[in-house]
Protein backbone atom coordinates (compact mmCIF):
# COMPACT_ATOMS: atom_id res chain seq x y z
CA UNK A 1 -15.38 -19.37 -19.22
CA UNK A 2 -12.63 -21.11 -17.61
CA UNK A 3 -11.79 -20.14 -13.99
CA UNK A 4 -9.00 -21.93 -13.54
CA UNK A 5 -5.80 -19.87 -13.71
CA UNK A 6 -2.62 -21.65 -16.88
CA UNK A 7 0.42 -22.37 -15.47
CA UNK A 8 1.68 -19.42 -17.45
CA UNK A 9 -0.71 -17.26 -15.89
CA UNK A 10 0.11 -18.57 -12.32
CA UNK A 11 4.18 -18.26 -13.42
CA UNK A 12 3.03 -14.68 -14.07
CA UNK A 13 1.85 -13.42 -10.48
CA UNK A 14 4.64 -15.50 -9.13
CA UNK A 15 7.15 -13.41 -10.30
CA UNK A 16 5.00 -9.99 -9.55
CA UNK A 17 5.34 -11.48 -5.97
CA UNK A 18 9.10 -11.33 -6.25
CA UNK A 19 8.96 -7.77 -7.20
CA UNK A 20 6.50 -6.65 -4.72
CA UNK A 21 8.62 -8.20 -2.11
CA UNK A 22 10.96 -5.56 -2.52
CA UNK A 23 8.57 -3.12 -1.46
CA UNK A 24 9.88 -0.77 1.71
CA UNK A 25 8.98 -2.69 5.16
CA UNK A 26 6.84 0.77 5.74
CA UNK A 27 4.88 0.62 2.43
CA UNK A 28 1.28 0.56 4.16
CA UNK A 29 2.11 3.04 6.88
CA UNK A 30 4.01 5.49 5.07
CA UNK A 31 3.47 5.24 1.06
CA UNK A 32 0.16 3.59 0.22
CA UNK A 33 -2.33 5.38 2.27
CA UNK A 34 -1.72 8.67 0.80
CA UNK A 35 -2.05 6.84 -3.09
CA UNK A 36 -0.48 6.55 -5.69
CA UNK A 37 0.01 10.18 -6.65
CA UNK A 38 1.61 11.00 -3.96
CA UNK A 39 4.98 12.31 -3.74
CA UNK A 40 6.76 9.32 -2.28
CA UNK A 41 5.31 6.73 -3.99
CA UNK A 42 5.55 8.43 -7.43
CA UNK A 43 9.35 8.73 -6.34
CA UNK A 44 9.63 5.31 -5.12
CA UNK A 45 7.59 4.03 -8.62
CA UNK A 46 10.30 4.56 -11.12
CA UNK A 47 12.86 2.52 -8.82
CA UNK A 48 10.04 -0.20 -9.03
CA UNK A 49 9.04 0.17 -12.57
CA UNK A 50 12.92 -0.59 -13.68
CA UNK A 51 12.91 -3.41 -11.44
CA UNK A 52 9.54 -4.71 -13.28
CA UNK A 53 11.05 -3.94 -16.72
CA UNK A 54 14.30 -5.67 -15.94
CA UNK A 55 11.99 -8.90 -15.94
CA UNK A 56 10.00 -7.89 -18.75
CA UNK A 57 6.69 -7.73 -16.63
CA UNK A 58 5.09 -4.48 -17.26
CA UNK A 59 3.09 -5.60 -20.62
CA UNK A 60 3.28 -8.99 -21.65
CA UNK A 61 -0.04 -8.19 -22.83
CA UNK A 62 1.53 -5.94 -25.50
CA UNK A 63 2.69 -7.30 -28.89
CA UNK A 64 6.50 -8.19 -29.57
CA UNK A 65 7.18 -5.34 -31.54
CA UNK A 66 6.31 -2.77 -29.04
CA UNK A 67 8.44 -4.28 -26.10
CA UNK A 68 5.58 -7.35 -24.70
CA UNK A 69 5.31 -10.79 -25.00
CA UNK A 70 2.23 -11.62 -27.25
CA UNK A 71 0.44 -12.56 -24.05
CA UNK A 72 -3.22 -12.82 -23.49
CA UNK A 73 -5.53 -10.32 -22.32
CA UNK A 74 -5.94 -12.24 -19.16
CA UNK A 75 -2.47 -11.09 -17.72
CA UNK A 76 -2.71 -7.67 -18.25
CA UNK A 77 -5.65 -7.80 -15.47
CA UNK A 78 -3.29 -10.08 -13.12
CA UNK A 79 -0.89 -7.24 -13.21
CA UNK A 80 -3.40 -5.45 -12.39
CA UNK A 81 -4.71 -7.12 -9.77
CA UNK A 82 -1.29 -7.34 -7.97
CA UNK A 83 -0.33 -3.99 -8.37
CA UNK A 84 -3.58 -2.31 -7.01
CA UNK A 85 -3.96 -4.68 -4.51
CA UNK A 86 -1.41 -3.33 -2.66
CA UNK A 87 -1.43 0.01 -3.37
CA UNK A 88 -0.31 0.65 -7.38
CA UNK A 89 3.36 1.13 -6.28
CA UNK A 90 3.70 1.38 -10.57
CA UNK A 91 2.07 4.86 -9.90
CA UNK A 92 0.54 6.18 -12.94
CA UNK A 93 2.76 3.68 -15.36
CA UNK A 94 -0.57 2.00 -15.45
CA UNK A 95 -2.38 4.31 -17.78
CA UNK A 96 0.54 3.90 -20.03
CA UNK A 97 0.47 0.19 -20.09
CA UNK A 98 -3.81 0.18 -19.95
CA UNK A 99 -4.98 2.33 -22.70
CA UNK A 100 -2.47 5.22 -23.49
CA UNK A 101 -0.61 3.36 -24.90
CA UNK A 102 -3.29 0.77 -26.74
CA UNK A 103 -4.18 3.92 -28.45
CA UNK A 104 -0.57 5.09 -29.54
CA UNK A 105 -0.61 1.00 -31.30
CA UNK A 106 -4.04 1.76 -33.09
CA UNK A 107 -3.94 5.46 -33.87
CA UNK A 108 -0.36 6.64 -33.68
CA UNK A 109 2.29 7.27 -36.09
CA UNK A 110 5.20 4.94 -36.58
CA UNK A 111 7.15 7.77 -35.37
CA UNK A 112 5.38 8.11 -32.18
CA UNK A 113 4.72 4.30 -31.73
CA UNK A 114 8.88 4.27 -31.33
CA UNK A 115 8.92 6.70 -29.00
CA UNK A 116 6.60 5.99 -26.89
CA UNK A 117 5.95 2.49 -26.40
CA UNK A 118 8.98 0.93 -25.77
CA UNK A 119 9.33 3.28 -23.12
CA UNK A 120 6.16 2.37 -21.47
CA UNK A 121 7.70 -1.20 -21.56
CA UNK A 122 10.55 0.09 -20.34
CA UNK A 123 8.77 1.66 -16.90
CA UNK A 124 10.22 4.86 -17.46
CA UNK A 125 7.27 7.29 -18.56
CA UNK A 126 4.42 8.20 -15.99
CA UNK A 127 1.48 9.36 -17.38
CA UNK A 128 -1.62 12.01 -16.40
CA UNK A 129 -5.01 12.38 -18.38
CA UNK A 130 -6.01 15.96 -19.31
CA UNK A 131 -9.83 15.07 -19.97
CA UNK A 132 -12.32 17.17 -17.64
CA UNK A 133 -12.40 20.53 -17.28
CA UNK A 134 -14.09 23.34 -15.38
CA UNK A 135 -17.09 23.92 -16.93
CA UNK A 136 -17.46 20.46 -19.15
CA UNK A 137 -16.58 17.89 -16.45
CA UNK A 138 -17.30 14.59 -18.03
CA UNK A 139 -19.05 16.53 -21.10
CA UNK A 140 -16.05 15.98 -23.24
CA UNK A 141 -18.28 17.54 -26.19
CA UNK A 142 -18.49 21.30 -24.61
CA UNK A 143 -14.50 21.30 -23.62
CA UNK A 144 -13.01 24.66 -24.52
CA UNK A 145 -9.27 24.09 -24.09
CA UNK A 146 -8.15 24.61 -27.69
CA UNK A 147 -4.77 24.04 -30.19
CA UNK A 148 -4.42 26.17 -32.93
CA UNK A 149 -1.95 25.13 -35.64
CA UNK A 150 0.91 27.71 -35.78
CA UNK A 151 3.08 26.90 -38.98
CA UNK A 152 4.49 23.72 -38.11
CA UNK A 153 3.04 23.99 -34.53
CA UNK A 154 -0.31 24.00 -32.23
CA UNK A 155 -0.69 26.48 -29.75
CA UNK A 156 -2.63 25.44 -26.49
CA UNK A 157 -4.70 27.42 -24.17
CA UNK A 158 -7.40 26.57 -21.66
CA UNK A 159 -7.51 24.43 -18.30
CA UNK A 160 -8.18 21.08 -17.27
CA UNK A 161 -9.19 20.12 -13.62
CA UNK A 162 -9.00 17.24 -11.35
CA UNK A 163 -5.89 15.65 -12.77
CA UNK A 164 -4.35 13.21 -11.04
CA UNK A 165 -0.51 12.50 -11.07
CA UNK A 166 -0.13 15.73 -12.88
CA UNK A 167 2.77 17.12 -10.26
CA UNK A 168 5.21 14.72 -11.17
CA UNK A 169 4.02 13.01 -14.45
CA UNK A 170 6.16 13.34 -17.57
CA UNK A 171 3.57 12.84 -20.81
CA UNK A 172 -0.07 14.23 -20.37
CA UNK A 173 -2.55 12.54 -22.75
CA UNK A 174 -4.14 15.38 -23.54
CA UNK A 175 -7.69 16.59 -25.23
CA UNK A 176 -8.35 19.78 -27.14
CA UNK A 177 -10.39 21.35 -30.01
CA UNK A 178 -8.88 22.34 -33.32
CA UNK A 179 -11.63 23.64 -35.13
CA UNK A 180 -15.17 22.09 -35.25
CA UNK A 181 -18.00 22.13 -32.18
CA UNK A 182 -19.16 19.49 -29.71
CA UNK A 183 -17.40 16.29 -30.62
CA UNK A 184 -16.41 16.47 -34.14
CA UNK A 185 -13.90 19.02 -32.52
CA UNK A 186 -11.97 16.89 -30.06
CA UNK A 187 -8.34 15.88 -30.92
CA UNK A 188 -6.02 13.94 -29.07
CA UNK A 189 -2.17 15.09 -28.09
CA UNK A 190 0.78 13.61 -26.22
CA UNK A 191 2.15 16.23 -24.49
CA UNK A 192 5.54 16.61 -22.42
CA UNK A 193 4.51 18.13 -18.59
CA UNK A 194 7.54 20.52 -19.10
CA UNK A 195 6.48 22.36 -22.02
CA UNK A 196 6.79 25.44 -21.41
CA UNK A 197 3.66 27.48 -20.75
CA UNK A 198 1.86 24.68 -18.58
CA UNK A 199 0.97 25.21 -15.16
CA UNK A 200 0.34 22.80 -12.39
CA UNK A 201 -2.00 24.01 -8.94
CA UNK A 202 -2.67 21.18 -6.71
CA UNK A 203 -6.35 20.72 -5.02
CA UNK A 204 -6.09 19.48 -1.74
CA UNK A 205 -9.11 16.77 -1.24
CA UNK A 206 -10.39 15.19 1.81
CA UNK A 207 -8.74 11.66 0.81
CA UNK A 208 -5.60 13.50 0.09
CA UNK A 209 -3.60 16.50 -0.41
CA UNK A 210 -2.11 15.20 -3.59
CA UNK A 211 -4.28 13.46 -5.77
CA UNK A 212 -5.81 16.38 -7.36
CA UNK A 213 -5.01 19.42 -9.72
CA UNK A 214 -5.44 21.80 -12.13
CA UNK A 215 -3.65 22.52 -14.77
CA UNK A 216 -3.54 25.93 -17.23
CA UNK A 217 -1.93 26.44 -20.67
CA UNK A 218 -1.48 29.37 -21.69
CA UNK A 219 0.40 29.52 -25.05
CA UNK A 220 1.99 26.36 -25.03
CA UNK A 221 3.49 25.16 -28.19
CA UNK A 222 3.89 21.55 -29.04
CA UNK A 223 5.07 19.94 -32.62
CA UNK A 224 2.67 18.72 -34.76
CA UNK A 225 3.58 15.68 -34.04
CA UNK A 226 1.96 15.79 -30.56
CA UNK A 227 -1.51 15.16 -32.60
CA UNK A 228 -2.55 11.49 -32.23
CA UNK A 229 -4.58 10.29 -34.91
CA UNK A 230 -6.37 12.79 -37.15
CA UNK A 231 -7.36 16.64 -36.16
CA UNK A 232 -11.25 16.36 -35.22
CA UNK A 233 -11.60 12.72 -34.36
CA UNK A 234 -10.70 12.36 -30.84
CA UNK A 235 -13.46 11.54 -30.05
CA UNK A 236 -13.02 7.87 -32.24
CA UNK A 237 -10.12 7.63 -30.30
CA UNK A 238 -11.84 8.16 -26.76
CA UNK A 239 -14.35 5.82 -27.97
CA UNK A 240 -12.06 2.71 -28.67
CA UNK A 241 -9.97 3.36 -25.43
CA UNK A 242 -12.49 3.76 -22.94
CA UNK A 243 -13.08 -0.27 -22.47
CA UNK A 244 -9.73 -0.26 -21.18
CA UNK A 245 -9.58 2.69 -19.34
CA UNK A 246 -13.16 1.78 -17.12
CA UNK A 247 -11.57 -1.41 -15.71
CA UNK A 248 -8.00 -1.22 -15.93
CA UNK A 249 -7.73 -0.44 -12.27
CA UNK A 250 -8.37 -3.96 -10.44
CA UNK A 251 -9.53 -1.88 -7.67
CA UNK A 252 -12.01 -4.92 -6.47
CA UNK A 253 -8.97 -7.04 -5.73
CA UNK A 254 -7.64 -3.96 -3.30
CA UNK A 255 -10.89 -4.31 -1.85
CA UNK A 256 -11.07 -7.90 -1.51
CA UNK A 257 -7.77 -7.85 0.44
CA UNK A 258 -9.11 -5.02 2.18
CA UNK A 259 -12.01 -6.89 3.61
CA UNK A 260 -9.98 -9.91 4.49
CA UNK A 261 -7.75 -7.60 6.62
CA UNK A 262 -11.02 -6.35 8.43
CA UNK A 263 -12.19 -10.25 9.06
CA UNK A 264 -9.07 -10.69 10.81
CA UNK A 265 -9.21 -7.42 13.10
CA UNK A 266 -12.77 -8.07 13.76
CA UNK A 267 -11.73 -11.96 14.70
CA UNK A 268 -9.08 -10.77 17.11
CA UNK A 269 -11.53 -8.09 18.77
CA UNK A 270 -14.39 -10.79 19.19
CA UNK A 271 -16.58 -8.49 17.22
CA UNK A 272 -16.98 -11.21 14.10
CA UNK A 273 -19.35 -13.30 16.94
CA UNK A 274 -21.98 -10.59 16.33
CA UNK A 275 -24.45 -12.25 13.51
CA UNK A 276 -25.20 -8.63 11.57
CA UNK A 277 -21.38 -8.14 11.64
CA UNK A 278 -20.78 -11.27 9.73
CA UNK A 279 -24.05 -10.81 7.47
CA UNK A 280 -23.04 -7.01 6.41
CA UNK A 281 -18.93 -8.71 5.54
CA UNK A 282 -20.80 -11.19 3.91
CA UNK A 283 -22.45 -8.39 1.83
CA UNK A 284 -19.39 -6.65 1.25
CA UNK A 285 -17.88 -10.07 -0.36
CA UNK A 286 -20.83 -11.17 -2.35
CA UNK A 287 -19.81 -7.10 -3.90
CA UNK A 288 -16.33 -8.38 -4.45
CA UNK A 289 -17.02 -11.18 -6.18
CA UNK A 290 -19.95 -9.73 -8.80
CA UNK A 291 -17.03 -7.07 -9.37
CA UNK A 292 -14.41 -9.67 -10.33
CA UNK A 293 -16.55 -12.46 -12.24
CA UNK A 294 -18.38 -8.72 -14.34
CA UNK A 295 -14.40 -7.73 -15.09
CA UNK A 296 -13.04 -11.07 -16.07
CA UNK A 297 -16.39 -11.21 -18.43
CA UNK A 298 -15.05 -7.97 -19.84
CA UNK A 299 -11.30 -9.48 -20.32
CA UNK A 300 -12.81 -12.56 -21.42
CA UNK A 301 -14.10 -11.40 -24.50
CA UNK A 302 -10.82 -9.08 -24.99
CA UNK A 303 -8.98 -12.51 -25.27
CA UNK A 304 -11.02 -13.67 -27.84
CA UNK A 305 -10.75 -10.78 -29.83
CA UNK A 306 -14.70 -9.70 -29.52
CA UNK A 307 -15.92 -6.04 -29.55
CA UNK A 308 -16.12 -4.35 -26.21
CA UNK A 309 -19.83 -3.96 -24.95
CA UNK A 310 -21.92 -2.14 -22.11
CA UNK A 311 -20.53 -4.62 -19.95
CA UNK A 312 -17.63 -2.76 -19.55
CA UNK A 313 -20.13 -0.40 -17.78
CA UNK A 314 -21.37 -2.90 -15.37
CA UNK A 315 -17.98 -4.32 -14.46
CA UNK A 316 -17.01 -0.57 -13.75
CA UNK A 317 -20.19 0.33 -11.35
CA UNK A 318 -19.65 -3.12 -9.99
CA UNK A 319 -16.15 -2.16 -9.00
CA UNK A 320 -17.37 1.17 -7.68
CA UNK A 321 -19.79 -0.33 -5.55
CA UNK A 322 -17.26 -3.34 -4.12
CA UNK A 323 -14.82 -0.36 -3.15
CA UNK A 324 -17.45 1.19 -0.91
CA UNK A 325 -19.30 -2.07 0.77
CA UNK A 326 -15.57 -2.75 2.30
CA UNK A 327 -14.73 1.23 3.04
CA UNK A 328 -18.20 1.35 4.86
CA UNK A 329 -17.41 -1.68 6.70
CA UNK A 330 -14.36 -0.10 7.96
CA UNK A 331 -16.41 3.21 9.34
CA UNK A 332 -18.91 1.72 10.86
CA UNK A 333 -16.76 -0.94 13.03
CA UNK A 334 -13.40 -0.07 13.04
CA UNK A 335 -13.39 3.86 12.88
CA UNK A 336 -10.31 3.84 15.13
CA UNK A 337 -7.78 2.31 12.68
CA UNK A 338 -8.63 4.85 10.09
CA UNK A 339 -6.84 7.92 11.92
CA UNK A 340 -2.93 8.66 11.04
CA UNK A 341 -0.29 5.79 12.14
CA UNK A 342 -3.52 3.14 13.06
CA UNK A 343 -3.88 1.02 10.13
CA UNK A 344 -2.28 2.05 6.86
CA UNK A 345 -3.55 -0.91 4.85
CA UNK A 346 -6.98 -0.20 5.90
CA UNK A 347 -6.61 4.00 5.42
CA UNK A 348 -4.99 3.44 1.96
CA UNK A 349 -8.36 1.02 0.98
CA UNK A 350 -10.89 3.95 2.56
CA UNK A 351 -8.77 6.61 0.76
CA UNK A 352 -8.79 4.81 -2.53
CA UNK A 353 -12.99 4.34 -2.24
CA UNK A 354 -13.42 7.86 -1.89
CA UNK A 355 -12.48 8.30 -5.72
CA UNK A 356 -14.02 5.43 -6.79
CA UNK A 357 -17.18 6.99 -8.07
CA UNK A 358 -14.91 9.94 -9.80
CA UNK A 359 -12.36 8.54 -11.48
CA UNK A 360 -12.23 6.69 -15.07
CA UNK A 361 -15.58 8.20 -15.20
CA UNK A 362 -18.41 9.34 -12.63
CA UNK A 363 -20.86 6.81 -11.19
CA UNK A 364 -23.73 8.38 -12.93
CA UNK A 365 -21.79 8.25 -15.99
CA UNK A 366 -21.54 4.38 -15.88
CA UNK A 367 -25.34 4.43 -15.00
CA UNK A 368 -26.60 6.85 -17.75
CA UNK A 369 -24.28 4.23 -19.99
CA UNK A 370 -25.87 1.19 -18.69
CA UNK A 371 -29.48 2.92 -18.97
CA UNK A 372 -28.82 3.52 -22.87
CA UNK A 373 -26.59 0.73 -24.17
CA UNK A 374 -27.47 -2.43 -21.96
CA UNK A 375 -31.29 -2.32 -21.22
CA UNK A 376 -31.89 0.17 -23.78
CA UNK A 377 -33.93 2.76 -21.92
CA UNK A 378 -34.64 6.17 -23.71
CA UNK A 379 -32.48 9.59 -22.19
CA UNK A 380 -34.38 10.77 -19.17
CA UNK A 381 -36.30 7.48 -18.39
């Protein structure tokens, strides 16, 4: 592997840096901490998503024909890496750009390919992810929301829960049985958030009171053109996206920055004298790290076109793990500059850990995956 960044690649976050730097002066006090589904930032992210697409930055990863620049793998993670390390002012854009719309390009109609990708590129679409649900969670096989084709139609009834984004989104990618059991039952739609007969009920969560919801269908009616890819085989189409989805969140770089803004409180208090204080940031880096060189192993074989393996798994735990060495360094020393109006950068870091054994897949998920498809343990062992 070659560590060393092409002056391409360097051109790249160069000009991210121009964009970022148009951020509001107030951006860690008032808009990151709260993340990036909440109300203000999701406002402020389609001001900032025109502003990326004017430059054509938002997938140069993509091909030509849907709105990119044939660009390597390697800068869809620098976007990445930018964007969540201060906060993902893009809001949910990123699902679009990281596997939504990677699965429109390999499973979606030419019809569907023209409406919806170009308009990812174009930073106008945010996105939410109807996937869990009340009484499946991450068991995507015993879901019970359902579409039934109507005529030229499906019909769509259940609930999902713990949807991010969902308030203010505009295209839920959404998963439902039509027909069949378990998994041979799961089909994929793209659904507009104001169709009628969809209802949105926040959760209010510790981190935040925004983050989280649930959302009900009860009768809604979409074309049939809402189905991506085939009625039944969803679950194909889960399967091929996933690689992107577990690590398309550079949330290690948020952390990294994170723990370099600790360093530098802990320097000005005097506290970085104390030995264990510098041994337990010295943990929380060595974290970092693993969880950067794991995900650039991942993108490295994306570049060179190789199949995506249950190192996707470790890169994701590895992340998950590097998000709460740096948000336990931050309770255990510097408590005080996590209440309201104290540190913003440092509350938006701790808020963002608290989901980072939740989202793009539970903890034990990644473990159970790593168990079974890296060291090739039996269930239950």
């Amino acid at each position: 592997m070659e560590f060393a960044w092409s002056d391409s690649e360097a051109a790249y976050r160069a000009e991210l840096h121009e964009v970022l730097a148009t951020l509001p002066d107030d951006w860690w006090e008032n808009y990151a901490p709260h993340g990036p589904s909440s109300p203000k930032l999701m406002e402020h992210a389609r001001a900032f998503n025109a502003r990326l697409a004017e430059r054509d930055l938002i997938v140069r990863h993509w091909p030509k024909d849907y709105g990119g620049s044939d660009a390597s793998a390697w800068q869809q993670i620098i976007i990445s890496e930018e964007m969540w390390s201060i906060g993902e002012p893009r809001s949910s854009l990123y699902l679009g750009t990281n596997w939504a719309g990677p699965a429109i390009m390999k499973f979606g109609t030419e019809t569907q390919k023209q409406r919806y990708l170009q308009a990812v590129a174009a930073g106008e679409l945010l996105w939410c992810q109807g996937f869990s649900e009340p009484e499946a969670g991450t068991d995507l096989g015993n879901m019970q929301t359902r579409a039934e084709p109507d005529g030229g139609d499906y019909v769509i009834n259940g609930s999902k829960i713990w949807t991010s984004y969902a308030a203010r989104a505009d295209i839920m990618f959404l998963l439902a049985r039509v027909g069949g059991k378990g998994k041979g039952g799961v089909s994929c739609f793209i659904v507009p958030m104001d169709t009628p007969g969809i209802e949105i009920r926040p959760i209010p969560g510790v981190h935040s009171r925004h983050d989280f919801h649930e959302i009900f269908f009860t009768d809604a009616r979409v074309p049939a053109d809402a189905l991506l890819g085939d009625e039944g085989h969803g679950w194909k189409i889960v399967q091929a996206i996933i690689h992107y989805e577990r690590i398309g969140a550079g949330r290690y770089e948020k952390a990294a920055r994170g723990l370099a803004h600790i360093v530098d409180v802990l320097k000005a208090r005097g506290d970085f004298d104390d030995a264990v204080v510098r041994a337990d940031c010295a943990i929380a880096l060595a974290a970092v790290e693993a969880a950067r060189l794991q995900t650039y192993l991942v993108i490295d074989g994306r570049a060179k076109d190789s199949d995506p393996g249950a190192e996707t798994y470790l890169a994701r735990y590895a992340m998950i793990q590097a998000d709460h060495a740096v948000a336990n360094l931050t309770s255990t020393y510097l408590p005080d500059l996590l209440v309201d109006g104290a540190d913003g950068h440092l509350r938006a870091q701790f808020n963002s850990a608290i989901t980072a054994g939740i989202a793009a897949g539970a903890a034990e998920v990644q473990l159970n995956m790593i168990s079974g498809r890296y060291l090739g343990l039996p269930r239950g062992a």
